[in-house]
N, C-alpha and C. Protein backbone atom coordinates (compact mmCIF):
# COMPACT_ATOMS: atom_id res chain seq x y z
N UNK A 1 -16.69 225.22 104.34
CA UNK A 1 -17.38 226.23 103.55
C UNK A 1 -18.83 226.29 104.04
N UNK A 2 -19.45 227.22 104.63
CA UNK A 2 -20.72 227.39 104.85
C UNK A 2 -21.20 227.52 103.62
N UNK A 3 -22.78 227.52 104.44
CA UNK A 3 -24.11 227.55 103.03
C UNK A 3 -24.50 228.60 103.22
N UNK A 4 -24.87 229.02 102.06
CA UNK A 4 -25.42 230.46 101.82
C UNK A 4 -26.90 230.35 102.59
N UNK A 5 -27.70 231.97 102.47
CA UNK A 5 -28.93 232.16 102.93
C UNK A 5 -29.91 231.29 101.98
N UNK A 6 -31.17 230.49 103.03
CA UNK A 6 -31.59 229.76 101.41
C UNK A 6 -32.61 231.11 100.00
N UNK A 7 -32.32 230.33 99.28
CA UNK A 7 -33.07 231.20 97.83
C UNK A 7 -34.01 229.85 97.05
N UNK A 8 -34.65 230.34 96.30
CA UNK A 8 -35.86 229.59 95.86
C UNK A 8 -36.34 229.99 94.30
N UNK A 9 -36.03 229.07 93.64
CA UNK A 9 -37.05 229.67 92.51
C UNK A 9 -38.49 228.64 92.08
N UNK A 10 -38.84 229.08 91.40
CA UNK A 10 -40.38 228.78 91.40
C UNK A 10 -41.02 228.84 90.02
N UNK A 11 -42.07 227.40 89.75
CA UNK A 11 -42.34 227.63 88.10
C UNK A 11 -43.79 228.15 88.68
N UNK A 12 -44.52 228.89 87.59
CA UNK A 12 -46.03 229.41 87.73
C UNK A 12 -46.63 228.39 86.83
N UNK A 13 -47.26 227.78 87.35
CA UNK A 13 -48.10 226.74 86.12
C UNK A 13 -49.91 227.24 86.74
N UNK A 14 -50.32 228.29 85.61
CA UNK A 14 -51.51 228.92 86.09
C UNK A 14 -51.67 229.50 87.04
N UNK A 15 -52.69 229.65 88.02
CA UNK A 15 -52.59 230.39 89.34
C UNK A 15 -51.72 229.45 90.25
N UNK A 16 -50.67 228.95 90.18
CA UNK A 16 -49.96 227.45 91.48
C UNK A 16 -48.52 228.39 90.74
N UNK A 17 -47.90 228.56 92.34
CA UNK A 17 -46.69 228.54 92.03
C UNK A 17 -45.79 227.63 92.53
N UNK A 18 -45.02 226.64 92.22
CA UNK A 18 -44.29 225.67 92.51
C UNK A 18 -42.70 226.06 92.93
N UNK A 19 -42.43 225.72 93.68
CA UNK A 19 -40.79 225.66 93.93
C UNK A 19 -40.06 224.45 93.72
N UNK A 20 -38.67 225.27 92.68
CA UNK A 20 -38.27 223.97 91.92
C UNK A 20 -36.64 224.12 93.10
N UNK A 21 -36.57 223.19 92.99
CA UNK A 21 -35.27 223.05 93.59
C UNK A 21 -34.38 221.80 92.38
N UNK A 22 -33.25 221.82 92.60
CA UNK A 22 -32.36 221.50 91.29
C UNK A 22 -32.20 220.50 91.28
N UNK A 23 -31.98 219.56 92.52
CA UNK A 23 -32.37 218.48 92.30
C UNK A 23 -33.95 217.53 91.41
N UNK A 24 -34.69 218.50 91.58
CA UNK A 24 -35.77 218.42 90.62
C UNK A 24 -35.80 218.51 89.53
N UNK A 25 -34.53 218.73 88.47
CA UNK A 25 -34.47 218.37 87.14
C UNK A 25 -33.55 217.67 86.87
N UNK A 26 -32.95 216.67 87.94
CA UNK A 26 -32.00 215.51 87.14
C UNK A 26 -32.89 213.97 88.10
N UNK A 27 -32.35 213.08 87.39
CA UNK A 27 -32.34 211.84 87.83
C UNK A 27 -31.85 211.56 89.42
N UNK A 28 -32.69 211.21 90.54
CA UNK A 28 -32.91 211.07 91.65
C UNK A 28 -31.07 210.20 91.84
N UNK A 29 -30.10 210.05 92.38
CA UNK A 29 -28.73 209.17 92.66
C UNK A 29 -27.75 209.23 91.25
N UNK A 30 -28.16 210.33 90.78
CA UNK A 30 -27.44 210.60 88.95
C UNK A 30 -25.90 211.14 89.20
N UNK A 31 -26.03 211.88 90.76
CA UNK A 31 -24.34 212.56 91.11
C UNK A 31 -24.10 213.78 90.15
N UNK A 32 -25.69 214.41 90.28
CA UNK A 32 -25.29 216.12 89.04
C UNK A 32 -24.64 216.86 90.14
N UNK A 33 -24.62 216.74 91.17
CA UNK A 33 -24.29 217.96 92.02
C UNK A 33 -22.59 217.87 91.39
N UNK A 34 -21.89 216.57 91.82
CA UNK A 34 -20.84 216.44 91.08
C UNK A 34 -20.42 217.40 90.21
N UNK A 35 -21.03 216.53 89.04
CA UNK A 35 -20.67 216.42 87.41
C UNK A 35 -21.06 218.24 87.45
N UNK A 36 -21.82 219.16 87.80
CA UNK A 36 -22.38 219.93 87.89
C UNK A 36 -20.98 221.27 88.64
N UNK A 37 -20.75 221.08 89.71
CA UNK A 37 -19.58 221.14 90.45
C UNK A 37 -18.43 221.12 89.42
N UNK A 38 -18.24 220.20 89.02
CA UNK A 38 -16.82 220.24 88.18
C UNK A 38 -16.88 221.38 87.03
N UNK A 39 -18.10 220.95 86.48
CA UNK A 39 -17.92 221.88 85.01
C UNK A 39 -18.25 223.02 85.66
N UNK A 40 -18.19 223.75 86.94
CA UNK A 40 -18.62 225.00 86.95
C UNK A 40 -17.13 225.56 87.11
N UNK A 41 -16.60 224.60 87.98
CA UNK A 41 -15.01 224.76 88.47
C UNK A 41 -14.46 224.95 86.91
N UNK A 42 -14.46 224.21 86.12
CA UNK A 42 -13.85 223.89 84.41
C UNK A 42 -14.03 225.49 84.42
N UNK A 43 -15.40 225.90 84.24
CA UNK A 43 -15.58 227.09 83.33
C UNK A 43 -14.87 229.02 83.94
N UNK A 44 -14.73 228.13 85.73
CA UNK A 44 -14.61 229.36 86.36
C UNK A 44 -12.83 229.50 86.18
N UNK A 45 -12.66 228.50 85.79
CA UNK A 45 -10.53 228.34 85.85
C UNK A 45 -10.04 229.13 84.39
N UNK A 46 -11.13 228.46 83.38
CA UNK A 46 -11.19 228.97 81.85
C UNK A 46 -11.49 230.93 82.19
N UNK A 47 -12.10 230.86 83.05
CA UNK A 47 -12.55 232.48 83.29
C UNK A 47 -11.38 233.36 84.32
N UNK A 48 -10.12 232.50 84.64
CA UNK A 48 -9.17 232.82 85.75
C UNK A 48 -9.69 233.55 86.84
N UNK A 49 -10.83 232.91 87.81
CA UNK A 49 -11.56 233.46 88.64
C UNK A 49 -10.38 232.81 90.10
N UNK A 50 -9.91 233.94 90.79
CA UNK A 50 -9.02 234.09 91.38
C UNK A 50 -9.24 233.30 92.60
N UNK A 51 -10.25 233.00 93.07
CA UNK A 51 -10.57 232.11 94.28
C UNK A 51 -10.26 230.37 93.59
N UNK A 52 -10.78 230.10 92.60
CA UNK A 52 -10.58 228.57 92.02
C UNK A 52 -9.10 228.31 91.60
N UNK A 53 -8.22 229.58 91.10
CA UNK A 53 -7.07 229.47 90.21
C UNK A 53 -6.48 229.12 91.12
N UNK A 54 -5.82 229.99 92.78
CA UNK A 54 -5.22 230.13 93.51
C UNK A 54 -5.74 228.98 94.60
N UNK A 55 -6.78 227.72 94.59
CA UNK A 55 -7.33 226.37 95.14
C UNK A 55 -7.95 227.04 96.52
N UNK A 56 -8.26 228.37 96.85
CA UNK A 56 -9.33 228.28 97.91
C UNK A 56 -10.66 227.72 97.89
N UNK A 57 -10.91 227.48 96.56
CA UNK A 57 -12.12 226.81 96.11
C UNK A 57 -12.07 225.76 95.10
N UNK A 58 -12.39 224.72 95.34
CA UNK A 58 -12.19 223.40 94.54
C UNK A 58 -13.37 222.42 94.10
N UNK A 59 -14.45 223.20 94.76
CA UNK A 59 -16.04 222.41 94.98
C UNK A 59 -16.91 223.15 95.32
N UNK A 60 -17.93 223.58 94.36
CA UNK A 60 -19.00 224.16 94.38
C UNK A 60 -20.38 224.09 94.48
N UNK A 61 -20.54 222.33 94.50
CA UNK A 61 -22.04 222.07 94.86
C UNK A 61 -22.58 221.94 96.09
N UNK A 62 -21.98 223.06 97.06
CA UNK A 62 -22.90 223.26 98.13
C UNK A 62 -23.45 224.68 97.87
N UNK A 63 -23.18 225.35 96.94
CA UNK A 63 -23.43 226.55 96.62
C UNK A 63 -24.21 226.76 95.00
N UNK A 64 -24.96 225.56 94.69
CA UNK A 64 -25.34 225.42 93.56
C UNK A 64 -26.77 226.14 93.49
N UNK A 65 -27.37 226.38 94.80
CA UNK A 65 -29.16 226.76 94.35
C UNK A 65 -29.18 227.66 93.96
N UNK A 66 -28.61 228.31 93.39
CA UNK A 66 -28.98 229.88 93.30
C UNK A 66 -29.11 229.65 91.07
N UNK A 67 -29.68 229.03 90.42
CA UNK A 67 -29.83 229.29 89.26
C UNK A 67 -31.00 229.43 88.44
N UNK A 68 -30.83 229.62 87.42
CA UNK A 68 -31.91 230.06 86.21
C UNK A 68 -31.88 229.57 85.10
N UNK A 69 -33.23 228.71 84.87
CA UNK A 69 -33.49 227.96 83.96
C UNK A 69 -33.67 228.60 82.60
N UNK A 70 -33.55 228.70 81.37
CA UNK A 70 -33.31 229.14 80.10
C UNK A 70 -33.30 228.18 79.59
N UNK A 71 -33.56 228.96 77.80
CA UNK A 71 -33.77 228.43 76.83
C UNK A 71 -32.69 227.25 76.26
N UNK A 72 -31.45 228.19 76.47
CA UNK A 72 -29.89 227.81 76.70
C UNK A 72 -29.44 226.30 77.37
N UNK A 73 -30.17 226.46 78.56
CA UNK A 73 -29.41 226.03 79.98
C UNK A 73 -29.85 226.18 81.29
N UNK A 74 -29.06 226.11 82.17
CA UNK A 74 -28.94 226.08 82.94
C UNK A 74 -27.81 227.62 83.18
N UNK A 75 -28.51 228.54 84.34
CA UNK A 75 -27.17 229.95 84.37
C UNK A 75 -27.16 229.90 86.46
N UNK A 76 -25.99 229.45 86.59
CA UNK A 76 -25.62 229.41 88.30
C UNK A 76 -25.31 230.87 88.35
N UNK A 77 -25.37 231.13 89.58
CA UNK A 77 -25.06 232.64 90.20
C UNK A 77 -24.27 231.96 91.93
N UNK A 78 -22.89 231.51 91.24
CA UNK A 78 -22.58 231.41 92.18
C UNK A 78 -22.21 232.15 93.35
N UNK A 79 -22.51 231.54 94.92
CA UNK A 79 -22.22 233.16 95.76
C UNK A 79 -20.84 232.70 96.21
N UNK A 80 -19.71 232.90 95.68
CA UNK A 80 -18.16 232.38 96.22
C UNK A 80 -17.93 233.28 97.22
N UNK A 81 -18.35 235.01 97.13
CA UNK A 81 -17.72 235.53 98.47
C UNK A 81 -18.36 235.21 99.49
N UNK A 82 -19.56 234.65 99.81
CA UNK A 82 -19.96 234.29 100.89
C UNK A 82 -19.34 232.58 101.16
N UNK A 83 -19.06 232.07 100.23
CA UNK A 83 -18.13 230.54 100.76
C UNK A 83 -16.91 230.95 101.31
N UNK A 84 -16.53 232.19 100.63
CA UNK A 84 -14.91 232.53 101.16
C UNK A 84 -14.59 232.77 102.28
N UNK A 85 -15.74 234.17 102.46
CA UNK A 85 -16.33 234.74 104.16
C UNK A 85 -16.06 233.32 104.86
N UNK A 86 -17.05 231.94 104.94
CA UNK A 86 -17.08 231.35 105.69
C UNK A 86 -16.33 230.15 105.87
N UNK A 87 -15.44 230.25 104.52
CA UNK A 87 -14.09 229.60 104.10
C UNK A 87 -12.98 229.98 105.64
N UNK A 88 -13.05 231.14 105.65
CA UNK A 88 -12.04 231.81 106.32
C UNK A 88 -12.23 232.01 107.94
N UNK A 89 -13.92 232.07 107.60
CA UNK A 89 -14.25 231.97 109.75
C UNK A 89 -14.33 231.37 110.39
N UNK A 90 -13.92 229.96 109.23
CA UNK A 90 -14.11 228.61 109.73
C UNK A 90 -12.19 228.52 110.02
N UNK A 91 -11.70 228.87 109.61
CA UNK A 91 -10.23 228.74 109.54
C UNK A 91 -9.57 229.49 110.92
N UNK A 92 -10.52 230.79 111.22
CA UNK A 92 -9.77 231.40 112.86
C UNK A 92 -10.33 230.75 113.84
């Protein structure tokens, strides 16, 4: 599975804008990419998202940077058609 184009988000603390990357809000050897990975897989199977149901996709934390921090949570924007794309160009 290739990696997507990189993306970046960023906190403004006054005139400084910082780039957070996601590893920057858990515990440094904690294994969120994991635990993180699974429950996205959990929620995308609960959602019968046709790439996870049918096992072209089984692991998602190489495709985790793309999210948005909230009040809530945590909201991923996973990019699966570009894992699939390179799911598949890796396969011819």
């Amino acid at each position: 599975m290739g990696t997507p184009p990189p993306l970046f988000n960023f906190l403004l603390n006054n005139d400084n804008i910082l780039p957070i990357e996601l590893g920057d809000l858990f515990i440094k050897d904690y294994g969120y990419l994991k635990i993180l990975s699974d429950f996205c897989i959990t929620n995308l199977k609960e959602q019968n998202a046709g790439f996870i149901i049918d096992g072209m996709i089984n692991d998602v934390s190489d495709i985790l940077n793309v999210f948005n921090i909230t009040p809530a949570g945590l909201i991923f924007t996973l990019l699966l058609i570009w894992s699939v794309f390179m799911w598949k160009e890796l396969m011819y």
